[in-house]
PDB file of N, CA and C in Angstrom:
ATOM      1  N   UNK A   1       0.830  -1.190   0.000  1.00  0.00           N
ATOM      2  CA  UNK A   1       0.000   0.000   0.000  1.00  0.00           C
ATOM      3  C   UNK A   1       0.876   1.255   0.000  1.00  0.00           C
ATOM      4  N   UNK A   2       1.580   1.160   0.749  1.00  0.00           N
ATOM      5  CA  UNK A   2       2.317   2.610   0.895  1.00  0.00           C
ATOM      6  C   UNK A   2       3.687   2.578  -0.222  1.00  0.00           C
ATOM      7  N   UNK A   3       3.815   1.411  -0.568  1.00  0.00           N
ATOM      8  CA  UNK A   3       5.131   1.341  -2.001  1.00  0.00           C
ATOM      9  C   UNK A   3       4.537   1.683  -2.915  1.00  0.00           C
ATOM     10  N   UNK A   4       3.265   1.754  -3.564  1.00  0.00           N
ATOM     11  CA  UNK A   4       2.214   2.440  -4.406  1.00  0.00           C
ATOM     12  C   UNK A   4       2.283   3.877  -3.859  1.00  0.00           C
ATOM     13  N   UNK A   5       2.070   4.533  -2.769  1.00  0.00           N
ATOM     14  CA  UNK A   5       1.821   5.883  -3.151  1.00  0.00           C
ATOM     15  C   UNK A   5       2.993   6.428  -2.995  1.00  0.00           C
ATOM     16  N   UNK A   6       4.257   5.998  -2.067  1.00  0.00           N
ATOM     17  CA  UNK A   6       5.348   6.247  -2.495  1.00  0.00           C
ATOM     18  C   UNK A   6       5.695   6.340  -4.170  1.00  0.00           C
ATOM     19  N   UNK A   7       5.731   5.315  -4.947  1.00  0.00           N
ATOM     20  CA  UNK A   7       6.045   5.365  -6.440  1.00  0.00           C
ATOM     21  C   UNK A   7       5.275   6.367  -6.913  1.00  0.00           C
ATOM     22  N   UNK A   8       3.715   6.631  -6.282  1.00  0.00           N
ATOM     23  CA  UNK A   8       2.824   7.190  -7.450  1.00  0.00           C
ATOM     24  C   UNK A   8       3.579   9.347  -6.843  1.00  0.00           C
ATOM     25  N   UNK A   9       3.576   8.784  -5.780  1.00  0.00           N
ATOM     26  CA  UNK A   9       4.190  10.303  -5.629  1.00  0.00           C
ATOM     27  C   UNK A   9       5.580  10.830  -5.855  1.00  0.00           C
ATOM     28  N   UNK A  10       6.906   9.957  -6.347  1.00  0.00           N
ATOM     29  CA  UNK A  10       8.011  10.076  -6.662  1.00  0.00           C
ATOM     30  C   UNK A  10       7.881  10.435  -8.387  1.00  0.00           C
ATOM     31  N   UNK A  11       7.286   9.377  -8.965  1.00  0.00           N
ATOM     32  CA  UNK A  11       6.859   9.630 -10.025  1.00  0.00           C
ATOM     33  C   UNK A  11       5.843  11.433 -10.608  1.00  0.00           C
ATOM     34  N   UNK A  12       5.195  11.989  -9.927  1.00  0.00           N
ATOM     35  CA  UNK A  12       4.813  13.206 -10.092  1.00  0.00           C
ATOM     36  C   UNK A  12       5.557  13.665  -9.730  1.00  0.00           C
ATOM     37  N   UNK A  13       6.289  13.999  -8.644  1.00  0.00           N
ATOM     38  CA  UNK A  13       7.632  14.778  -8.382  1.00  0.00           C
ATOM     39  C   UNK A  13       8.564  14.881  -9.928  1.00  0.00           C
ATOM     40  N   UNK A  14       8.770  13.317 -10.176  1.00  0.00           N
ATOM     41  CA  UNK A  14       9.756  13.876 -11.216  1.00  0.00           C
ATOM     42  C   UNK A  14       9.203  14.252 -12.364  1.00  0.00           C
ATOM     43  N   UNK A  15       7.716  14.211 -12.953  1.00  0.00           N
ATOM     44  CA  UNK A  15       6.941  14.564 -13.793  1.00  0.00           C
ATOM     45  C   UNK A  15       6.812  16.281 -13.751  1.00  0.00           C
ATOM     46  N   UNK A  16       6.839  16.671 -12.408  1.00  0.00           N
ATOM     47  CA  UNK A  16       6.402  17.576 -12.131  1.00  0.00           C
ATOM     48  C   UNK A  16       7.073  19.030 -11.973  1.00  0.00           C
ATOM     49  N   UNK A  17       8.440  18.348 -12.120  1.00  0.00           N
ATOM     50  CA  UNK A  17       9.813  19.540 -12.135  1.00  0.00           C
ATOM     51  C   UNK A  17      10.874  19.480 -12.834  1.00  0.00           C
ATOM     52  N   UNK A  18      11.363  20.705 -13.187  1.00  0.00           N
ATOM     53  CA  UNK A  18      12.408  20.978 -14.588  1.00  0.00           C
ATOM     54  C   UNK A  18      13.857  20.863 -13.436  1.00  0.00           C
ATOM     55  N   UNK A  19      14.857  20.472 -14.615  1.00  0.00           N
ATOM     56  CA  UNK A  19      16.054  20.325 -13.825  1.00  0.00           C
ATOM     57  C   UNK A  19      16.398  21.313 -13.933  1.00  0.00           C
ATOM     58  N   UNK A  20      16.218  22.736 -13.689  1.00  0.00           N
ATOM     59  CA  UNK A  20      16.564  23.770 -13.322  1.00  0.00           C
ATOM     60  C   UNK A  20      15.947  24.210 -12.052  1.00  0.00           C
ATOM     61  N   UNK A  21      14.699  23.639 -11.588  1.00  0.00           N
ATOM     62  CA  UNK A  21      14.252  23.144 -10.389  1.00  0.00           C
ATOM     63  C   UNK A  21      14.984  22.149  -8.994  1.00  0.00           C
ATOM     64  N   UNK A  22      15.986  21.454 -10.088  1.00  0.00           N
ATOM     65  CA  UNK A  22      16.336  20.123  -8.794  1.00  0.00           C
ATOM     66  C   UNK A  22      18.194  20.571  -8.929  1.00  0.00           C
ATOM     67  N   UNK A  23      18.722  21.618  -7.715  1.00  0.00           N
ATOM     68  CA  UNK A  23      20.396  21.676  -7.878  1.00  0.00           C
ATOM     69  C   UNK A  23      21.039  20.857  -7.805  1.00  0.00           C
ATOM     70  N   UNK A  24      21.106  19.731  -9.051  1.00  0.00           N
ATOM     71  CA  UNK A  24      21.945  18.636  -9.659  1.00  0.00           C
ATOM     72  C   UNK A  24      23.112  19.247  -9.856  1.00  0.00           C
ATOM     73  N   UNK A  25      23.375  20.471 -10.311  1.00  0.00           N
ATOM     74  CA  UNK A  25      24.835  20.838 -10.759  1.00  0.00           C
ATOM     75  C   UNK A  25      25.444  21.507  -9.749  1.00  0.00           C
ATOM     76  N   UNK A  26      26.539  21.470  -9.099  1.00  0.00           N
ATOM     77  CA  UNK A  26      26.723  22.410  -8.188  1.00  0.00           C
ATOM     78  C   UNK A  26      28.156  23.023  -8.381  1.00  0.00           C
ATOM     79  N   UNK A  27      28.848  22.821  -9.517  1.00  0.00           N
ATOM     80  CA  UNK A  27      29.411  23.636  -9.860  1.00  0.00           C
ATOM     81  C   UNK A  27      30.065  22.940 -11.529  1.00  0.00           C
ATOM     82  N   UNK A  28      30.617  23.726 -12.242  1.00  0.00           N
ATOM     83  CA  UNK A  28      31.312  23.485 -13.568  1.00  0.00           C
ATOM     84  C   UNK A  28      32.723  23.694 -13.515  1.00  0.00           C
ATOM     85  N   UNK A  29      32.830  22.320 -14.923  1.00  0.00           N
ATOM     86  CA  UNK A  29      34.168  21.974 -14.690  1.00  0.00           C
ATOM     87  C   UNK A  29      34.442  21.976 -16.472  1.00  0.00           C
ATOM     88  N   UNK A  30      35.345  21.608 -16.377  1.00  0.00           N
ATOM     89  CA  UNK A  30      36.858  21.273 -17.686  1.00  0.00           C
ATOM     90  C   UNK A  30      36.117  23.142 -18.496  1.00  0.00           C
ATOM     91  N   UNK A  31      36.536  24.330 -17.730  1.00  0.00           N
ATOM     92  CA  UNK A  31      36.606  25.301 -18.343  1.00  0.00           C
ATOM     93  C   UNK A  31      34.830  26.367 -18.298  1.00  0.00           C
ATOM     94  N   UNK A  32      34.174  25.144 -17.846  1.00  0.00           N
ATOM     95  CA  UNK A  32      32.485  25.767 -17.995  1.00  0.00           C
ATOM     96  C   UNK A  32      32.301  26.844 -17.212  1.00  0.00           C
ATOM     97  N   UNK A  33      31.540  27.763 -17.186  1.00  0.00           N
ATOM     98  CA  UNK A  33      31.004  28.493 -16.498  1.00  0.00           C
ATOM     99  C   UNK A  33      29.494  28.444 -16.346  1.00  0.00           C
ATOM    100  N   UNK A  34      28.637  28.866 -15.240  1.00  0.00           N
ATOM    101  CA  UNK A  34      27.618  28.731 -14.653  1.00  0.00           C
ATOM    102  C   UNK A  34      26.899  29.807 -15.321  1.00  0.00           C
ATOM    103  N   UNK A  35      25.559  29.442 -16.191  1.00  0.00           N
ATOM    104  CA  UNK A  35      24.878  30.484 -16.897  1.00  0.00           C
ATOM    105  C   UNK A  35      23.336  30.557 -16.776  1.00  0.00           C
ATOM    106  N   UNK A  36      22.837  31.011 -16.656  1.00  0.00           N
ATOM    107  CA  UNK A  36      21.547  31.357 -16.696  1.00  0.00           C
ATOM    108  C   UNK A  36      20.369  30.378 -17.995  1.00  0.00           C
ATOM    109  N   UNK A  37      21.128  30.407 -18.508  1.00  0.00           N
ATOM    110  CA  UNK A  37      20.459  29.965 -19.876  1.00  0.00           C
ATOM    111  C   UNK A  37      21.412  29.384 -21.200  1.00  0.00           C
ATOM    112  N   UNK A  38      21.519  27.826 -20.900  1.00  0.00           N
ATOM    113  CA  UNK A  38      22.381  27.131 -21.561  1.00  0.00           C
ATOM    114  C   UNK A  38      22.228  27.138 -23.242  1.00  0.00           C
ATOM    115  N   UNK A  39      23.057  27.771 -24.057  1.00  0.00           N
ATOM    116  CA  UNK A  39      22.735  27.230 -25.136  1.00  0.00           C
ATOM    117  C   UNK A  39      22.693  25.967 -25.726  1.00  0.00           C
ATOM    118  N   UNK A  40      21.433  26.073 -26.378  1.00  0.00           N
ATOM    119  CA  UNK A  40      21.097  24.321 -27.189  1.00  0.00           C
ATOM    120  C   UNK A  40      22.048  24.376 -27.870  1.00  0.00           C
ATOM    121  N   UNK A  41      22.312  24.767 -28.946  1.00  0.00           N
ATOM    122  CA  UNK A  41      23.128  24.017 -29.969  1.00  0.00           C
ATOM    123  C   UNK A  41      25.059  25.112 -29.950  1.00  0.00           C
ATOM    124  N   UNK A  42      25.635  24.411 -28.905  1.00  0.00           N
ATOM    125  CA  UNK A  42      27.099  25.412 -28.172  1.00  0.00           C
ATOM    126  C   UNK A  42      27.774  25.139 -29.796  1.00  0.00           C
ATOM    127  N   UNK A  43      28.448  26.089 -30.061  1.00  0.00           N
ATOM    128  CA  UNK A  43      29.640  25.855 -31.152  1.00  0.00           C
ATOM    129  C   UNK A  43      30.708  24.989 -30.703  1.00  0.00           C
ATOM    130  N   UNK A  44      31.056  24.061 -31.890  1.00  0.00           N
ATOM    131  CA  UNK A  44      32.018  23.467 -31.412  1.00  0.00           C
ATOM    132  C   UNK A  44      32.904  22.916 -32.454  1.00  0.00           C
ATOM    133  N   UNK A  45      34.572  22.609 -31.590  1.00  0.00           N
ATOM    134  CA  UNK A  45      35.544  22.800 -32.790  1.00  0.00           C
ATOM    135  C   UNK A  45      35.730  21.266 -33.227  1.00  0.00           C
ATOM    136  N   UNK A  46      35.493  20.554 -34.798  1.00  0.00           N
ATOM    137  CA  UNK A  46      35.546  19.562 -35.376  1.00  0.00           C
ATOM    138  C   UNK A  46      36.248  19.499 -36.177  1.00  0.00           C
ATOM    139  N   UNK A  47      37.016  17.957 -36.053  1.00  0.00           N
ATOM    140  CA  UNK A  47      38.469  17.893 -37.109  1.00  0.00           C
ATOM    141  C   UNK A  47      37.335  17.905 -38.714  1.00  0.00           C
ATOM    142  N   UNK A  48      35.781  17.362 -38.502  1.00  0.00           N
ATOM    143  CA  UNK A  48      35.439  17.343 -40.126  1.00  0.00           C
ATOM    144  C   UNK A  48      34.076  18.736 -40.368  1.00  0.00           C
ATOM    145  N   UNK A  49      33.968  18.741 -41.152  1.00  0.00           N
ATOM    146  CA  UNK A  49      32.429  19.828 -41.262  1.00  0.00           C
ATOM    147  C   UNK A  49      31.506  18.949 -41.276  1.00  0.00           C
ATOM    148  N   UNK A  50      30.576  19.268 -40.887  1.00  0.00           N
ATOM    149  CA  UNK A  50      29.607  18.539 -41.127  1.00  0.00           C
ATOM    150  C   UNK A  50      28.186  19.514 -40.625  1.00  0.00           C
ATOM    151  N   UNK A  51      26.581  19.184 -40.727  1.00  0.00           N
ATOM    152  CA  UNK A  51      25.750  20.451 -40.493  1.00  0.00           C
ATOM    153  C   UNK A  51      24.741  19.262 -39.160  1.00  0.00           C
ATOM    154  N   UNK A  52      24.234  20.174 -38.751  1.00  0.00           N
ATOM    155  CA  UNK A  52      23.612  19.949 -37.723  1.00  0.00           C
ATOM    156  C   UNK A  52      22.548  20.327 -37.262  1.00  0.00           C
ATOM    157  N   UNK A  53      21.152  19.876 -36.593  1.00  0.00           N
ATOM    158  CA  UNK A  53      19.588  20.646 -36.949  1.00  0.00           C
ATOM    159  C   UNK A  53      19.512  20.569 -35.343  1.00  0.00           C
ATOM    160  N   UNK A  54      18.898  21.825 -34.728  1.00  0.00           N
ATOM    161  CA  UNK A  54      18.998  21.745 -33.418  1.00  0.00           C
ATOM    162  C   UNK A  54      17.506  22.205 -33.033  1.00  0.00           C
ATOM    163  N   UNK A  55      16.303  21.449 -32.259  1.00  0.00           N
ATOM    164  CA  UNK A  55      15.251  22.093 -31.354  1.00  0.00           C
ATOM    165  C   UNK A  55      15.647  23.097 -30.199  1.00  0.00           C
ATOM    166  N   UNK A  56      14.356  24.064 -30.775  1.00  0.00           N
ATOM    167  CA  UNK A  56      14.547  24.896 -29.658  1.00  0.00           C
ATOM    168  C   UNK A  56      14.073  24.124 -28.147  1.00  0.00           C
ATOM    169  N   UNK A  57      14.226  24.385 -27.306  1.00  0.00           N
ATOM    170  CA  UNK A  57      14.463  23.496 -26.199  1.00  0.00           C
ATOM    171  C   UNK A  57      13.823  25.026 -24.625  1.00  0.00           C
ATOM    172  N   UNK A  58      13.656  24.504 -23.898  1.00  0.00           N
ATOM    173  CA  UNK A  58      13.162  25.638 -22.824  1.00  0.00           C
ATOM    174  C   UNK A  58      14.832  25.858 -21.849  1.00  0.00           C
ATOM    175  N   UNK A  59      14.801  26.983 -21.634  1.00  0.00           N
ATOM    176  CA  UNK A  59      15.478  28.002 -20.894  1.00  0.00           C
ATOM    177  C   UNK A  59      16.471  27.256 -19.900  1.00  0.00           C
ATOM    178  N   UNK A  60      17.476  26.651 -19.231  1.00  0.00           N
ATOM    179  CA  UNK A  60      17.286  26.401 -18.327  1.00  0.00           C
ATOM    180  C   UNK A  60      18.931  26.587 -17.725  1.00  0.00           C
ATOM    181  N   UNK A  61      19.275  26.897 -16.628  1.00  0.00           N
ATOM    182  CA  UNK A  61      20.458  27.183 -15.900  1.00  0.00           C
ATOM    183  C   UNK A  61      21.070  25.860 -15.636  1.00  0.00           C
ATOM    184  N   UNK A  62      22.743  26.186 -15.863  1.00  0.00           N
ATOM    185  CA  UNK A  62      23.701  24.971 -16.528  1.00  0.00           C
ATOM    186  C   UNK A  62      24.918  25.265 -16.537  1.00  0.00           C
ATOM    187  N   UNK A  63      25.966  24.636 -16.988  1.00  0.00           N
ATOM    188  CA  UNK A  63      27.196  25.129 -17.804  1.00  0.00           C
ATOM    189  C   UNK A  63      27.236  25.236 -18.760  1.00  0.00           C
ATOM    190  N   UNK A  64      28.333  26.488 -19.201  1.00  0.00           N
ATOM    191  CA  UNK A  64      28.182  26.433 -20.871  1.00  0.00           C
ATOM    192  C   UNK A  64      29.595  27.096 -20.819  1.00  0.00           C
ATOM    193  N   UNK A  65      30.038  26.997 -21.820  1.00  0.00           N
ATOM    194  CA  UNK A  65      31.939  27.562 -22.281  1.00  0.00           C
ATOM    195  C   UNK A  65      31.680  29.352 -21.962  1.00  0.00           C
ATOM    196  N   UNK A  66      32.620  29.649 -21.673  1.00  0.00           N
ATOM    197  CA  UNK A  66      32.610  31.500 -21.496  1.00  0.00           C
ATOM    198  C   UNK A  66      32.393  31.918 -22.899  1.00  0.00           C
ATOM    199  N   UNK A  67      32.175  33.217 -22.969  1.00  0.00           N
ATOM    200  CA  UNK A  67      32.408  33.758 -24.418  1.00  0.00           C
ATOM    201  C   UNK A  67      33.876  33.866 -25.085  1.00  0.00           C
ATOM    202  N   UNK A  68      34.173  33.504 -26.232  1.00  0.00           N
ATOM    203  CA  UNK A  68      35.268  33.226 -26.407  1.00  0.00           C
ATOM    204  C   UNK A  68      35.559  31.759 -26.800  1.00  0.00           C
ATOM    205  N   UNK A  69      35.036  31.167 -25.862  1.00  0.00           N
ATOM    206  CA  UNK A  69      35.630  29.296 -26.255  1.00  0.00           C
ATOM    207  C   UNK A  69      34.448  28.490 -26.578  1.00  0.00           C
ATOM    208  N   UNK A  70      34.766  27.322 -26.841  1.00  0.00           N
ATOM    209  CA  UNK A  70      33.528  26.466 -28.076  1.00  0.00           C
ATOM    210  C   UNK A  70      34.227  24.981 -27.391  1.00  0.00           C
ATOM    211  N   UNK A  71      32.919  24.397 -27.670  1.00  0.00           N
ATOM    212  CA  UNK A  71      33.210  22.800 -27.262  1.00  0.00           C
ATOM    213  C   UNK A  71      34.109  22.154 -27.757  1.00  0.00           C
ATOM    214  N   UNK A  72      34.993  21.226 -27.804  1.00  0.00           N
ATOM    215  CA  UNK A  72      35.720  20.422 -28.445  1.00  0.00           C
ATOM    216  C   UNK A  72      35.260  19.346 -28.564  1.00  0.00           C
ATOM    217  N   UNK A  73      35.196  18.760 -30.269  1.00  0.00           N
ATOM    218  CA  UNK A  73      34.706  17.703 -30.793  1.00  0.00           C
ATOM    219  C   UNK A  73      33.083  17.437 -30.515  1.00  0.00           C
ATOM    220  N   UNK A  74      32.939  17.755 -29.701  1.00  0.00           N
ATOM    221  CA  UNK A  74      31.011  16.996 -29.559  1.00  0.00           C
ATOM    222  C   UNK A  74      30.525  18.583 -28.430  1.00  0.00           C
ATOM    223  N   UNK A  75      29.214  18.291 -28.431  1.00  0.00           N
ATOM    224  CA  UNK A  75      28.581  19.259 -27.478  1.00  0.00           C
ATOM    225  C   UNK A  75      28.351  18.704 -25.884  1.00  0.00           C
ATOM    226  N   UNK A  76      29.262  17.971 -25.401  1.00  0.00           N
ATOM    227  CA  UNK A  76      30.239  17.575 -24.002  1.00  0.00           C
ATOM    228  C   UNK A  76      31.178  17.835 -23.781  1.00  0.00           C
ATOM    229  N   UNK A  77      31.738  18.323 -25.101  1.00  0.00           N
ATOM    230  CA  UNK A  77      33.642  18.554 -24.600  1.00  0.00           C
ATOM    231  C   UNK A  77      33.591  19.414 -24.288  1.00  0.00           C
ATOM    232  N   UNK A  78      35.263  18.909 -23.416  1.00  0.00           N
ATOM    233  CA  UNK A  78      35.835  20.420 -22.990  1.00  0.00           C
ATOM    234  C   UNK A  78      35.635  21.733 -23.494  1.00  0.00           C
ATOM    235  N   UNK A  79      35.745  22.735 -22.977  1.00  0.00           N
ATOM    236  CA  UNK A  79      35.675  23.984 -23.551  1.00  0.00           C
ATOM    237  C   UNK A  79      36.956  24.369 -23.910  1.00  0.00           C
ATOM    238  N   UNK A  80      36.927  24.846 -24.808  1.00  0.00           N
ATOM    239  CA  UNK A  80      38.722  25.385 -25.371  1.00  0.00           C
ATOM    240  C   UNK A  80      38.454  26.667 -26.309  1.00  0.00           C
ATOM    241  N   UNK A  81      39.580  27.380 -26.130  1.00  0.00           N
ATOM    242  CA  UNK A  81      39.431  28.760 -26.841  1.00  0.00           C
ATOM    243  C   UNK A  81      39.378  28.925 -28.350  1.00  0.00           C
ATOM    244  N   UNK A  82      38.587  29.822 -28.682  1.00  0.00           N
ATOM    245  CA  UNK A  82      38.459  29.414 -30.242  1.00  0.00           C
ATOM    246  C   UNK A  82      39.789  29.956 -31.084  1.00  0.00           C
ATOM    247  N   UNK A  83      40.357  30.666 -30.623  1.00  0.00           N
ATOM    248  CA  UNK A  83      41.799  30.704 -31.329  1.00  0.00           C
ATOM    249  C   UNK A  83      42.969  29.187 -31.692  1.00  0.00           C
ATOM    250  N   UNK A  84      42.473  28.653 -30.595  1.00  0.00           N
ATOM    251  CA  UNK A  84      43.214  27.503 -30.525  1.00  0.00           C
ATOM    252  C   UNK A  84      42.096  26.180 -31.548  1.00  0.00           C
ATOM    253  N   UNK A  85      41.211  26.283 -31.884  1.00  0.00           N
ATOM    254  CA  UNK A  85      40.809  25.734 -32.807  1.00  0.00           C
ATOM    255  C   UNK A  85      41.135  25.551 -34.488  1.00  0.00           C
ATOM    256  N   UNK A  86      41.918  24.427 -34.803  1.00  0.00           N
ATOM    257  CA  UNK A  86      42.649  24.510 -35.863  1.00  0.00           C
ATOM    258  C   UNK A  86      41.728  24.201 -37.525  1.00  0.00           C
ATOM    259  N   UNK A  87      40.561  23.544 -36.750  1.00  0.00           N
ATOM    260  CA  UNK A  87      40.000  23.055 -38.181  1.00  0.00           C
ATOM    261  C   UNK A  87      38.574  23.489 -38.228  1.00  0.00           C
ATOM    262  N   UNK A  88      37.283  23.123 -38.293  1.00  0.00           N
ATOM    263  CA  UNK A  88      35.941  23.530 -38.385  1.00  0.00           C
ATOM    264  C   UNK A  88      35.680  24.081 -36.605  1.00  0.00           C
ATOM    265  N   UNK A  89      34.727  25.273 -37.261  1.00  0.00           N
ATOM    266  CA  UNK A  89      33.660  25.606 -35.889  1.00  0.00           C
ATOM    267  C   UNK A  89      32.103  25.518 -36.703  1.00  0.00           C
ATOM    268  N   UNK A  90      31.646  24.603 -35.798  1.00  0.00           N
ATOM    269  CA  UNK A  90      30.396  23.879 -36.054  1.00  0.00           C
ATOM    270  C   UNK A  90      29.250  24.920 -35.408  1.00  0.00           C
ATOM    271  N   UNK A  91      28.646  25.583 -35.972  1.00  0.00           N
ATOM    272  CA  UNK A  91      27.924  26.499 -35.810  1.00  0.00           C
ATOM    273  C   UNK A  91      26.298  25.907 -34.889  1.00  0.00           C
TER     274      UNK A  91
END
C-alpha cells in the first residue's frame, strides 16, 4: 500500500519539475562556467564539417563555455578557446 503511493508520488515529483528546479549541478568543470540559460546548440571545434539541426528546447540554468571558447569535438567537450581551434567551428 504505501510502495504504491510512495512510487505514485516520486513519479509526479519527477513529472512535475524541470532540472533547473532540482540543484543537480553544483558547480562546472573542464573550463564551464555557470549560466543562466544554456545554449542548445554550443559551437564546437571539429576535425570534419559537417551540419547539424537543433530544437529549440526551454530556458534552463547549466554550464556552458565563457564567451570566447567552443566545445571540443562533440557538445560535451571540454571547452577550449576558439583561437586555438585549428579546423571547423560547427555552428
Amino acid at each position: 500500500m504505501y510502495s504504491g503511493l510512495f512510487l505514485f508520488v516520486f513519479l509526479w515529483l519527477l513529472h512535475h519539475t524541470t532540472s533547473s528546479e532540482i540543484p543537480l549541478i553544483k558547480k562546472c568543470m573542464h573550463n564551464d562556467v555557470m549560466v543562466n540559460c544554456v545554449p542548445v546548440c554550443p559551437k564546437i571545434c571539429s576535425l570534419y564539417y559537417y551540419t547539424r539541426r537543433c530544437s529549440p528546447q526551454k530556458c534552463k540554468r547549466g554550464c556552458a563555455c565563457p564567451k570566447g571558447w567552443l566545445r571540443d569535438l562533440h557538445p560535451q567537450g571540454y571547452c577550449v578557446p576558439k583561437k586555438t581551434c585549428q579546423r571547423y567551428i560547427i555552428q
